[in-house]
PDB file of N, CA and C in Angstrom:
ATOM      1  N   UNK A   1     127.720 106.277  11.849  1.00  0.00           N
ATOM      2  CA  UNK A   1     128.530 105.748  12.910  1.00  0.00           C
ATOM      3  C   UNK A   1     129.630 104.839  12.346  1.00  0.00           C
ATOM      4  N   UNK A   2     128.978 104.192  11.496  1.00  0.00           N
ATOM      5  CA  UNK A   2     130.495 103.424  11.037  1.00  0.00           C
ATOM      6  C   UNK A   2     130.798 103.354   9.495  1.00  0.00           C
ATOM      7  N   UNK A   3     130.711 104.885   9.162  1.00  0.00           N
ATOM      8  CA  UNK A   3     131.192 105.227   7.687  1.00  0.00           C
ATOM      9  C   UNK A   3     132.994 105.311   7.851  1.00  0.00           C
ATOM     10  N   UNK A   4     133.547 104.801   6.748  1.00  0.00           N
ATOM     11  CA  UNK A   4     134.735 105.028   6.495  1.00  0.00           C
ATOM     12  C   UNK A   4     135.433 105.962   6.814  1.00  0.00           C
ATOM     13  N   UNK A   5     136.117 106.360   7.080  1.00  0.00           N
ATOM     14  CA  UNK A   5     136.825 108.110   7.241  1.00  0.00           C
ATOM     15  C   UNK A   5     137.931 107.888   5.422  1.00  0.00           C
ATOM     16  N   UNK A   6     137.615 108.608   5.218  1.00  0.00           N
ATOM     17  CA  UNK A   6     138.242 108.453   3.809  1.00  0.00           C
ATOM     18  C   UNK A   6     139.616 109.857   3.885  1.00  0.00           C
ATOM     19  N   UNK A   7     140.984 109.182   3.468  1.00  0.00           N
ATOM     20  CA  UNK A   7     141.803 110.122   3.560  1.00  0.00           C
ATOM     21  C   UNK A   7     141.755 111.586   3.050  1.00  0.00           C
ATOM     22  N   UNK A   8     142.213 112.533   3.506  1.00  0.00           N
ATOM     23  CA  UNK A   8     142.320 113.941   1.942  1.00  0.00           C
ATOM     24  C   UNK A   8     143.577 113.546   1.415  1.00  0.00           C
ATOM     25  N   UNK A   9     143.178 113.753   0.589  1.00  0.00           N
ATOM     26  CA  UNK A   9     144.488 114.256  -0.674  1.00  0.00           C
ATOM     27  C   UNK A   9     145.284 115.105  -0.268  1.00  0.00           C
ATOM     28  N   UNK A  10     146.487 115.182   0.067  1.00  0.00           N
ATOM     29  CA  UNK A  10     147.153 116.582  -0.049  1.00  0.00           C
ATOM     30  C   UNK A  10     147.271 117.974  -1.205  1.00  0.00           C
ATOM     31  N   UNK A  11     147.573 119.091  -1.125  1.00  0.00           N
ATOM     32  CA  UNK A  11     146.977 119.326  -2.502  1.00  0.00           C
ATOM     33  C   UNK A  11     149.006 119.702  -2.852  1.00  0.00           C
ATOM     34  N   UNK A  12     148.964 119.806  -4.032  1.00  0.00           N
ATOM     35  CA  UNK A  12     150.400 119.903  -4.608  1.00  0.00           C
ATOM     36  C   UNK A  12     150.776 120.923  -4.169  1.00  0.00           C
ATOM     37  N   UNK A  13     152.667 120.642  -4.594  1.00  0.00           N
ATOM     38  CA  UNK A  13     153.434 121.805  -3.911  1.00  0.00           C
ATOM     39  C   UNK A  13     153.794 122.904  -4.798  1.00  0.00           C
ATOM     40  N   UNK A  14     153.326 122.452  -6.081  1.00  0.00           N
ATOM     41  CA  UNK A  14     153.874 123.403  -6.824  1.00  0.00           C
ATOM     42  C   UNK A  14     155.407 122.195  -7.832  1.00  0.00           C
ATOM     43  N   UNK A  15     155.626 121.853  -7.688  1.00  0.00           N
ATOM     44  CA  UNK A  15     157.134 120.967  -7.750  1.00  0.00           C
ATOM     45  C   UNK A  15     156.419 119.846  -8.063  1.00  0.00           C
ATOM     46  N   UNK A  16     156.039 119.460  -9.620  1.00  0.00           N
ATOM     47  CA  UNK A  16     156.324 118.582 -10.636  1.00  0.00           C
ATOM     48  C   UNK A  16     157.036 118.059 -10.945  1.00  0.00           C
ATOM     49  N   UNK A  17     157.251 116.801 -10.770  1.00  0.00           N
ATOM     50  CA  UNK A  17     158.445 116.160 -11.958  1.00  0.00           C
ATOM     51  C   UNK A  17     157.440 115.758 -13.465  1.00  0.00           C
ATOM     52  N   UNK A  18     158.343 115.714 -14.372  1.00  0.00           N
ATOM     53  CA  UNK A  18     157.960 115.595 -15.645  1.00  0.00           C
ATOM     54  C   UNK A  18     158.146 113.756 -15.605  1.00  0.00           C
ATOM     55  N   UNK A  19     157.482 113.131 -16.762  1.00  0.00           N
ATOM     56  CA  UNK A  19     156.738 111.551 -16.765  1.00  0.00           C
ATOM     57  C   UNK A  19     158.537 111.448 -16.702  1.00  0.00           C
ATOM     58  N   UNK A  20     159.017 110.474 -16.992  1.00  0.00           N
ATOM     59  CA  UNK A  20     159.388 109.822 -17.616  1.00  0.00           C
ATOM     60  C   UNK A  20     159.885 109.296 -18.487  1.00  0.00           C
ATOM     61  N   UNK A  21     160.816 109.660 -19.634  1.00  0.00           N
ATOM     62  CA  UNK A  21     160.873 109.101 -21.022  1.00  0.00           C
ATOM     63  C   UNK A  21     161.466 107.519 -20.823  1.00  0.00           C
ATOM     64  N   UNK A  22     160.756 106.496 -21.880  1.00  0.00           N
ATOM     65  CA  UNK A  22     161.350 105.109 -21.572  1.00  0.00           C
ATOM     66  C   UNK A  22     162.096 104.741 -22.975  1.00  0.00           C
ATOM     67  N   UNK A  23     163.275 104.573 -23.032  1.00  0.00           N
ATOM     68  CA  UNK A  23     163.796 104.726 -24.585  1.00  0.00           C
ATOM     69  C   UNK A  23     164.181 102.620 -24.679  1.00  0.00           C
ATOM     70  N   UNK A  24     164.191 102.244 -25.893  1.00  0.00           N
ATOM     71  CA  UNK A  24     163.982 100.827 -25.789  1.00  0.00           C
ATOM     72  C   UNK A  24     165.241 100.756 -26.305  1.00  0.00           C
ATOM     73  N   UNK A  25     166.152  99.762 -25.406  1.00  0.00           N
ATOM     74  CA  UNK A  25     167.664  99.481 -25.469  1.00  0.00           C
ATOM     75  C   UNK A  25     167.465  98.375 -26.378  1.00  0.00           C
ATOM     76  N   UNK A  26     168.822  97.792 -27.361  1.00  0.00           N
ATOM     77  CA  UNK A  26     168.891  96.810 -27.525  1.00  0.00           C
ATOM     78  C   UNK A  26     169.974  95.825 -27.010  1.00  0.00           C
ATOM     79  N   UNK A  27     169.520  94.810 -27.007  1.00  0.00           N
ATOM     80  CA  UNK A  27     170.464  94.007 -25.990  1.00  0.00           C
ATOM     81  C   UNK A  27     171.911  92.948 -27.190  1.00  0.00           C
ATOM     82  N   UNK A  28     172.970  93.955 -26.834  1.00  0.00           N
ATOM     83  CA  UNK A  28     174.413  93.578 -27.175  1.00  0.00           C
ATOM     84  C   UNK A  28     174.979  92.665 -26.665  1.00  0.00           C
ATOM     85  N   UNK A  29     175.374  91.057 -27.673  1.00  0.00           N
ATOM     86  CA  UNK A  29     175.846  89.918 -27.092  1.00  0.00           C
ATOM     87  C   UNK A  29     177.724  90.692 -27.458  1.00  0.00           C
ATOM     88  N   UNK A  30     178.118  90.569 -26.179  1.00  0.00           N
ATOM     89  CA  UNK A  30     179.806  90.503 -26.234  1.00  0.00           C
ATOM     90  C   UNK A  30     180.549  89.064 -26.490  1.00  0.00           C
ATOM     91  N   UNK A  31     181.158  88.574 -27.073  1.00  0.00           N
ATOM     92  CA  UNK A  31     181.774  87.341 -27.170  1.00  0.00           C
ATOM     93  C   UNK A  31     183.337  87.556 -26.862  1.00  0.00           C
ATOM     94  N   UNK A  32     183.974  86.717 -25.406  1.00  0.00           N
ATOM     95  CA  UNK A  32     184.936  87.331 -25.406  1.00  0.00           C
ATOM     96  C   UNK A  32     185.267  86.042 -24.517  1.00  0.00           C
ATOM     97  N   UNK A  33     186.717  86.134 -25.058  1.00  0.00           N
ATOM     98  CA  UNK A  33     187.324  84.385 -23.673  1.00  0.00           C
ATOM     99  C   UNK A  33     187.548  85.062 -22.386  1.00  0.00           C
ATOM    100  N   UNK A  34     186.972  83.774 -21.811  1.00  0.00           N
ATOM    101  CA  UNK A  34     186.673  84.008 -20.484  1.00  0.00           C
ATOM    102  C   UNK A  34     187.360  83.227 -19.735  1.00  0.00           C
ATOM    103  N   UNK A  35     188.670  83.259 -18.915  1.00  0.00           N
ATOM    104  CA  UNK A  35     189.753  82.511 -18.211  1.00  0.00           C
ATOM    105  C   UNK A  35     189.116  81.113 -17.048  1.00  0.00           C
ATOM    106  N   UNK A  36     189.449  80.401 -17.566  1.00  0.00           N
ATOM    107  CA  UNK A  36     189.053  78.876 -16.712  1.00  0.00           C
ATOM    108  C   UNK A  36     188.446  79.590 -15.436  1.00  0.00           C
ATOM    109  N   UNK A  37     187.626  79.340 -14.723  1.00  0.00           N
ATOM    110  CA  UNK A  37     187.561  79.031 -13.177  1.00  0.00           C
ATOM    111  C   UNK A  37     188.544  78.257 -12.192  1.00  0.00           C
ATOM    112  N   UNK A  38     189.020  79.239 -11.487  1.00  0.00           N
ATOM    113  CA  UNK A  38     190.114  78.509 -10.413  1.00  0.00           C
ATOM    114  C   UNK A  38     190.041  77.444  -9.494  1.00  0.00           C
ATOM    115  N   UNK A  39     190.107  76.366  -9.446  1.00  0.00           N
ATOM    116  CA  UNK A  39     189.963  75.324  -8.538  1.00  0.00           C
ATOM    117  C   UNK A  39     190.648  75.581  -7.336  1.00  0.00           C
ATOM    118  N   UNK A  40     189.523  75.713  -6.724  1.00  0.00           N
ATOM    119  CA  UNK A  40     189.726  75.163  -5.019  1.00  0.00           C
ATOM    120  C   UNK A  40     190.461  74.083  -4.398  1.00  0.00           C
ATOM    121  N   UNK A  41     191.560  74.639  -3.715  1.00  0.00           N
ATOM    122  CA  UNK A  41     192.637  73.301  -3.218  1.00  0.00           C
ATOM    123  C   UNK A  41     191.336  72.647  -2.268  1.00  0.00           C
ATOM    124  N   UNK A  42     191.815  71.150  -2.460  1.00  0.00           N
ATOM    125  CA  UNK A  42     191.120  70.058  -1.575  1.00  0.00           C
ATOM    126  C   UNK A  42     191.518  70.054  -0.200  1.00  0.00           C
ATOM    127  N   UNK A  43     191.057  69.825   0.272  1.00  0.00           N
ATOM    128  CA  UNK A  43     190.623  70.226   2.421  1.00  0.00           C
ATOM    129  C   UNK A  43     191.183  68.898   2.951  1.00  0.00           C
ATOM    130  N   UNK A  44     191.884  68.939   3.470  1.00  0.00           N
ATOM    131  CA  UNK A  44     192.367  67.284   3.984  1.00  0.00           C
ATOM    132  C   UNK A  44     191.264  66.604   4.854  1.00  0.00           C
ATOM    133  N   UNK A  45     191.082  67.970   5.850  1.00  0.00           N
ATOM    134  CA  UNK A  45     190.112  67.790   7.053  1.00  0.00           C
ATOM    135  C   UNK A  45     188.787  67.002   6.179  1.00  0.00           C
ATOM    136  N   UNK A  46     188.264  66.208   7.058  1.00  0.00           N
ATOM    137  CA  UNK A  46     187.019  65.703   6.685  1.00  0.00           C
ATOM    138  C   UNK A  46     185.826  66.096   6.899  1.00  0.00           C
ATOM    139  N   UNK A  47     185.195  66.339   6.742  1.00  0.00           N
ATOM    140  CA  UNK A  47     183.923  66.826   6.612  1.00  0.00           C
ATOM    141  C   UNK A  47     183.043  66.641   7.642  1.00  0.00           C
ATOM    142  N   UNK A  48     182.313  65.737   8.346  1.00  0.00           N
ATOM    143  CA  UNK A  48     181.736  65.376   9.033  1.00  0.00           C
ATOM    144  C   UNK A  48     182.812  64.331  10.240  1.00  0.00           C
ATOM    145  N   UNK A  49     183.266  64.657  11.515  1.00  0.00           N
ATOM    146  CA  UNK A  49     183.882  63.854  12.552  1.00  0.00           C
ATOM    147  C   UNK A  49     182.457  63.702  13.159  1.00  0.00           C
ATOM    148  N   UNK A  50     182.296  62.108  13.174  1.00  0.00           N
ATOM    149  CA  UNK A  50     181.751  61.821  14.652  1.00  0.00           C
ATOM    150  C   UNK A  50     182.357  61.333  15.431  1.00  0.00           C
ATOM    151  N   UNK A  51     182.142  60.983  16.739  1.00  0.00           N
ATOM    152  CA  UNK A  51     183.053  59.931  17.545  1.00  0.00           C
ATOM    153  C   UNK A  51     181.780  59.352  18.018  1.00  0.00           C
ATOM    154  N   UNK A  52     182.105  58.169  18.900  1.00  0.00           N
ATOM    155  CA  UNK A  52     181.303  57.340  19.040  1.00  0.00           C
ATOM    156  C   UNK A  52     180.275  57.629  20.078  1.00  0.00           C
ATOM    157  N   UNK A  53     180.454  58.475  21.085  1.00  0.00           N
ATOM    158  CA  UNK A  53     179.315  59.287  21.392  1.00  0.00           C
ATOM    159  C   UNK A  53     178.192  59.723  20.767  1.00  0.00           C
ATOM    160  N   UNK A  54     178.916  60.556  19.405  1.00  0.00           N
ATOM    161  CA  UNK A  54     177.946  61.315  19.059  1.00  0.00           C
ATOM    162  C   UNK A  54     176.796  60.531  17.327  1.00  0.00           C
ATOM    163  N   UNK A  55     177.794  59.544  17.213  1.00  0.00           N
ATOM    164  CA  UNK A  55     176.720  58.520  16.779  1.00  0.00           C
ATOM    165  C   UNK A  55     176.144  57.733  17.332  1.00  0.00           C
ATOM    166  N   UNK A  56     176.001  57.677  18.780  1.00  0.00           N
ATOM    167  CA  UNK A  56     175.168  56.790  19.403  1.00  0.00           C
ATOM    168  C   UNK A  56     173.962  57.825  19.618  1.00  0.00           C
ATOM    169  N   UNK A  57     174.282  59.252  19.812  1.00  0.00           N
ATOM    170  CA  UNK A  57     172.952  59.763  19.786  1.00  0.00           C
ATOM    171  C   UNK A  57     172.125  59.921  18.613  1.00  0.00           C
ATOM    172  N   UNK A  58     172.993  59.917  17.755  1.00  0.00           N
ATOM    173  CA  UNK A  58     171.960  59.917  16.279  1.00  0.00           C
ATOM    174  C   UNK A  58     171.025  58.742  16.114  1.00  0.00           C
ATOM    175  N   UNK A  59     172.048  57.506  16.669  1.00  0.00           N
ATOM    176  CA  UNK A  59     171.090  56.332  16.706  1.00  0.00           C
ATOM    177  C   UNK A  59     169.720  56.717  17.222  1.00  0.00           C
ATOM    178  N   UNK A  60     170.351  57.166  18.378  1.00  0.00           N
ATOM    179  CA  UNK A  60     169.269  57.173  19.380  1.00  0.00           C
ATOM    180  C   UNK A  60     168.270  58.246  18.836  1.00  0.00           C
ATOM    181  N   UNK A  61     168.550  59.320  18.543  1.00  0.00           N
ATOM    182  CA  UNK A  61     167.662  60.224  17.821  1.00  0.00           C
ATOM    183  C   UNK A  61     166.810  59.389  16.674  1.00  0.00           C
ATOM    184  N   UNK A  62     167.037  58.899  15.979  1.00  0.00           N
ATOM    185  CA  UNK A  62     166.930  58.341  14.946  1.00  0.00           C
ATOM    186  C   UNK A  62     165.368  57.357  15.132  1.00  0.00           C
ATOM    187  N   UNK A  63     166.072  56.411  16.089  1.00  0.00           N
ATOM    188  CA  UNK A  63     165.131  55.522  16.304  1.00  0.00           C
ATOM    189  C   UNK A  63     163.835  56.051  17.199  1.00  0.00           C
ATOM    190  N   UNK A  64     164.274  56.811  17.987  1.00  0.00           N
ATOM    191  CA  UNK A  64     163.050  57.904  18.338  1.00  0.00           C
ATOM    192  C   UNK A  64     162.274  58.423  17.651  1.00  0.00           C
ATOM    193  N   UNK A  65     162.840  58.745  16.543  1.00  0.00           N
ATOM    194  CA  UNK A  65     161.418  59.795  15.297  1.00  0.00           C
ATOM    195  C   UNK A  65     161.110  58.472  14.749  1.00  0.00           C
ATOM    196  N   UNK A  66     161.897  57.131  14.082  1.00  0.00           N
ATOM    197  CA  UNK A  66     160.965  56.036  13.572  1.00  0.00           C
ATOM    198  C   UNK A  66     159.904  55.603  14.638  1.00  0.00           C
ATOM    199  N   UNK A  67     160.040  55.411  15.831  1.00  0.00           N
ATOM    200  CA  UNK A  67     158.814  54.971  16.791  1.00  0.00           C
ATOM    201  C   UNK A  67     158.090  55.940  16.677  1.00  0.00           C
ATOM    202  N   UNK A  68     158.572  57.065  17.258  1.00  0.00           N
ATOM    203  CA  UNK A  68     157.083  58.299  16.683  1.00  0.00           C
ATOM    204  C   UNK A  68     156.036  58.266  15.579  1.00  0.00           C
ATOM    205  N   UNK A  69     156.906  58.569  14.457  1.00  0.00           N
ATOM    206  CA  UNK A  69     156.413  57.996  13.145  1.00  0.00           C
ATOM    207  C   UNK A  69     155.146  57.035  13.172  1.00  0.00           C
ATOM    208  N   UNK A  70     156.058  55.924  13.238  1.00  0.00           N
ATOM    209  CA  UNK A  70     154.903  54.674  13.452  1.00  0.00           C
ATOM    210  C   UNK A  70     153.697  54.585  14.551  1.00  0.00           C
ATOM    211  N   UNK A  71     154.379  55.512  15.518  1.00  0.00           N
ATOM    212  CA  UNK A  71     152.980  55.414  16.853  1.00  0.00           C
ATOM    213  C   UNK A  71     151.727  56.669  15.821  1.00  0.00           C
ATOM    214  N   UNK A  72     152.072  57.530  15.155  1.00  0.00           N
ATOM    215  CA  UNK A  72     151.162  58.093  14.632  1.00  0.00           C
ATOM    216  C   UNK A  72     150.447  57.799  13.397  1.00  0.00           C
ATOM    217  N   UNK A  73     151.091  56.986  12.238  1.00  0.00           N
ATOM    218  CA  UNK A  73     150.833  56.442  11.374  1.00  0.00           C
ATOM    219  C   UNK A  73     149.564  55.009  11.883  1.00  0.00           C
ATOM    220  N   UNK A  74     150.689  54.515  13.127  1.00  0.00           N
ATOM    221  CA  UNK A  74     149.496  53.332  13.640  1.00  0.00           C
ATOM    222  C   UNK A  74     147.975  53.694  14.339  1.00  0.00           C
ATOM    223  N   UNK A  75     147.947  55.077  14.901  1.00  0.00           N
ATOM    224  CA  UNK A  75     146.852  55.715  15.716  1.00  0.00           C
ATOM    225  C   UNK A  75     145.722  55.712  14.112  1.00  0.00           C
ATOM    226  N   UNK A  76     146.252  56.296  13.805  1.00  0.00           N
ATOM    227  CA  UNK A  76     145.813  56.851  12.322  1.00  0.00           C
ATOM    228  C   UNK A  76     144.919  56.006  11.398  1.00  0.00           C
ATOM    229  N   UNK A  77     145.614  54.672  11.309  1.00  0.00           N
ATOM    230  CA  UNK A  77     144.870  53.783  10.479  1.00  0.00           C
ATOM    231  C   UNK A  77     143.955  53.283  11.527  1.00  0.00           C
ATOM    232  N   UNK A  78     144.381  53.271  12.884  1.00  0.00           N
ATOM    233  CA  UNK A  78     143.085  52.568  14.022  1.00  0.00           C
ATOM    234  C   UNK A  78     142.089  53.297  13.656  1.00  0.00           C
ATOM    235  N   UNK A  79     142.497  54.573  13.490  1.00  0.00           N
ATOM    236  CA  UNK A  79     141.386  55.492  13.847  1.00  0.00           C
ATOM    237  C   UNK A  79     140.078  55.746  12.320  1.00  0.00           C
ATOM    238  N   UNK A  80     141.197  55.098  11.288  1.00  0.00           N
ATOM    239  CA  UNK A  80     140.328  54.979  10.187  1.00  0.00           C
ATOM    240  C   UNK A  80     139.700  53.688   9.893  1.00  0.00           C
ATOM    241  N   UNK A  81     139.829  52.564  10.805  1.00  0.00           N
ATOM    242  CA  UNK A  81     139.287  51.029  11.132  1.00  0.00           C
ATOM    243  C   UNK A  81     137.822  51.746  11.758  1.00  0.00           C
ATOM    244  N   UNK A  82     138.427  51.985  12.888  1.00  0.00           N
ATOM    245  CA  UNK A  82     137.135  52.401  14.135  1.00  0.00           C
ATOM    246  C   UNK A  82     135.676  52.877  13.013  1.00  0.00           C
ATOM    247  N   UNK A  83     136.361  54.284  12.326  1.00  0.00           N
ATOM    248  CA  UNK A  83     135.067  54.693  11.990  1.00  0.00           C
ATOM    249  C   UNK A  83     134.498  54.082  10.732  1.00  0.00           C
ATOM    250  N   UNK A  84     135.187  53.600  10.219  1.00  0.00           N
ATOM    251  CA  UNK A  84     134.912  52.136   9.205  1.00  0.00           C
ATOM    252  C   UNK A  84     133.548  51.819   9.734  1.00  0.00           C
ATOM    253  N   UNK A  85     134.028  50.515  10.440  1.00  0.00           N
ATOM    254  CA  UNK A  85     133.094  49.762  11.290  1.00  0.00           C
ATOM    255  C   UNK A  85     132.152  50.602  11.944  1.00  0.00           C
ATOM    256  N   UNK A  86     131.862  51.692  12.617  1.00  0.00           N
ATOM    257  CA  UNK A  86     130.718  51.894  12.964  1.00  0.00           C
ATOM    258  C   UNK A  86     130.017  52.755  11.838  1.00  0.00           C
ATOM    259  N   UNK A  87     130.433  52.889  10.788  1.00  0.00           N
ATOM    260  CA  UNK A  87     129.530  53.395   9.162  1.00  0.00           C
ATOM    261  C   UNK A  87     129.090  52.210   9.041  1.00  0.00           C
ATOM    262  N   UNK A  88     129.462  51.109   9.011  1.00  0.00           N
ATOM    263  CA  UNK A  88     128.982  49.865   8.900  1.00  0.00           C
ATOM    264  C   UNK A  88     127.993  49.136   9.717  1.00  0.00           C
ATOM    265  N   UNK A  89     128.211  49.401  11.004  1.00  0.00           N
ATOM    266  CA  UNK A  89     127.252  48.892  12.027  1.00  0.00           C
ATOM    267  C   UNK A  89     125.676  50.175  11.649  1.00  0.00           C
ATOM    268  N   UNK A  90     126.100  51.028  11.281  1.00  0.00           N
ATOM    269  CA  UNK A  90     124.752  52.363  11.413  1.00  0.00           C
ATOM    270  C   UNK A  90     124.672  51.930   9.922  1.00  0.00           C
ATOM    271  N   UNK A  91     124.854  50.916   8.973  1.00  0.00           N
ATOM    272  CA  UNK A  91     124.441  50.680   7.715  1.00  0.00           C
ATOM    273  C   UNK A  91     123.458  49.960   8.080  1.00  0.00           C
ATOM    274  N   UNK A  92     123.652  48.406   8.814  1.00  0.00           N
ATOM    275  CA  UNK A  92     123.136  47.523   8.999  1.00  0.00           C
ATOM    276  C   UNK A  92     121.772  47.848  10.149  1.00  0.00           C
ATOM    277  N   UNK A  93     122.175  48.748  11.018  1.00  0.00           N
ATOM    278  CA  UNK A  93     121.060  48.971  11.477  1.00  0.00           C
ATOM    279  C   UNK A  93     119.977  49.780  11.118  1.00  0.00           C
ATOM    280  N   UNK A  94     119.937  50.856   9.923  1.00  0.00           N
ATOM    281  CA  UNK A  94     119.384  51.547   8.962  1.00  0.00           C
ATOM    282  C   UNK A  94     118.686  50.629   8.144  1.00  0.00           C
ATOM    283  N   UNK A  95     119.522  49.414   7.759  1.00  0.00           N
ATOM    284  CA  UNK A  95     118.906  48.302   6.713  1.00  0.00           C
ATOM    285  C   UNK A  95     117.811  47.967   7.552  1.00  0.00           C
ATOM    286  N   UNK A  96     118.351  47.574   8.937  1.00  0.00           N
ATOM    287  CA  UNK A  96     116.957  46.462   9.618  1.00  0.00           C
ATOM    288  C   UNK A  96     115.686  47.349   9.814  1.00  0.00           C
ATOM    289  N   UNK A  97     115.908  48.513  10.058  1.00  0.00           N
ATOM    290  CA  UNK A  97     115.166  49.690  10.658  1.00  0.00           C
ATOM    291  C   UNK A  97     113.850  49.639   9.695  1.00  0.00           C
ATOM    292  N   UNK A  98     114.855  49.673   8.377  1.00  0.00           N
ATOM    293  CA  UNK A  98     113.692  49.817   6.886  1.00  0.00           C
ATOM    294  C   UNK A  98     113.258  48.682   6.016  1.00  0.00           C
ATOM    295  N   UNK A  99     114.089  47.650   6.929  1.00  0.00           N
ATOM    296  CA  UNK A  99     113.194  46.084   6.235  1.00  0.00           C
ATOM    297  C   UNK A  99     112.088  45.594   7.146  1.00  0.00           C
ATOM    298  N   UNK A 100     112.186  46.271   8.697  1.00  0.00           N
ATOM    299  CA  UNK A 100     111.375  46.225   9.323  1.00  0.00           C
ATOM    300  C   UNK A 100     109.673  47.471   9.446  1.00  0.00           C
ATOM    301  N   UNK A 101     110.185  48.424   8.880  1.00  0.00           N
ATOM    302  CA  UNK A 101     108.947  49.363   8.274  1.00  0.00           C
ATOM    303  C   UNK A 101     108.236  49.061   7.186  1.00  0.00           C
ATOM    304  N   UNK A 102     109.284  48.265   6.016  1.00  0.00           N
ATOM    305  CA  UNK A 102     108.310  47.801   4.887  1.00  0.00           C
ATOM    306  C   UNK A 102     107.108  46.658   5.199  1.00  0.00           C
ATOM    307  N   UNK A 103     107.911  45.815   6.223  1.00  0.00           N
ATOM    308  CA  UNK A 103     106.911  44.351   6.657  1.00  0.00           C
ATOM    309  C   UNK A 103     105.836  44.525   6.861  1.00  0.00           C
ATOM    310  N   UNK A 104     105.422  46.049   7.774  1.00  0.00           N
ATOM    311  CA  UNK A 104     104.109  46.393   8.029  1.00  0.00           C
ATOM    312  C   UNK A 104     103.826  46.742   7.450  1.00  0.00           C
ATOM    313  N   UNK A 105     103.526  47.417   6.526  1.00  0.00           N
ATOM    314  CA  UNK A 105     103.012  48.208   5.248  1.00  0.00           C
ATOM    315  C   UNK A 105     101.935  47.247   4.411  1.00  0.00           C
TER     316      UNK A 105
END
């Protein structure tokens, strides 16, 4: 029921190609002058325009991912306080558990 189905082979057509021959090149250094690279005229236009719109949203973008940031970075270390302290509280109560089993003994 749940054997493989395994492909057939096709069987040939008759129409061989022959391997391959791989003949080993050797590799010829040319030494020859090679004309400067052309410099690109300089762009007057500047590169980046903002106006003051659109750096107030960057601000604003900006300071949005730093509060993010920090609201997850701050969850993060709470969250590695929290389980701190209760490894600690289940230490201390493990301790009393087994200073209190030895007493009777």
């Amino acid at each position: 029921m749940l054997r493989p189905k395994i492909p057939a082979m096709p069987t040939p057509t008759g129409l061989v190609t022959p391997p391959a021959v791989v003949e080993s090149t050797a590799v010829v250094q040319h030494h020859r002058a090679s004309a400067p690279a052309p410099i690109p005229a300089a762009s007057t236009r500047p590169a980046v325009q903002l106006t003051p719109g659109t750096a107030l949203a960057l601000v604003g973008a900006g300071t949005a991912a730093v509060l993010v940031v920090g609201a997850v970075l701050v969850s993060m270390l709470l969250a590695v306080a929290v389980t701190g302290a209760s490894v600690a509280v289940c230490a201390v109560v493990l301790r009393s558990l087994l200073a209190a089993d030895a007493k009777r003994r």
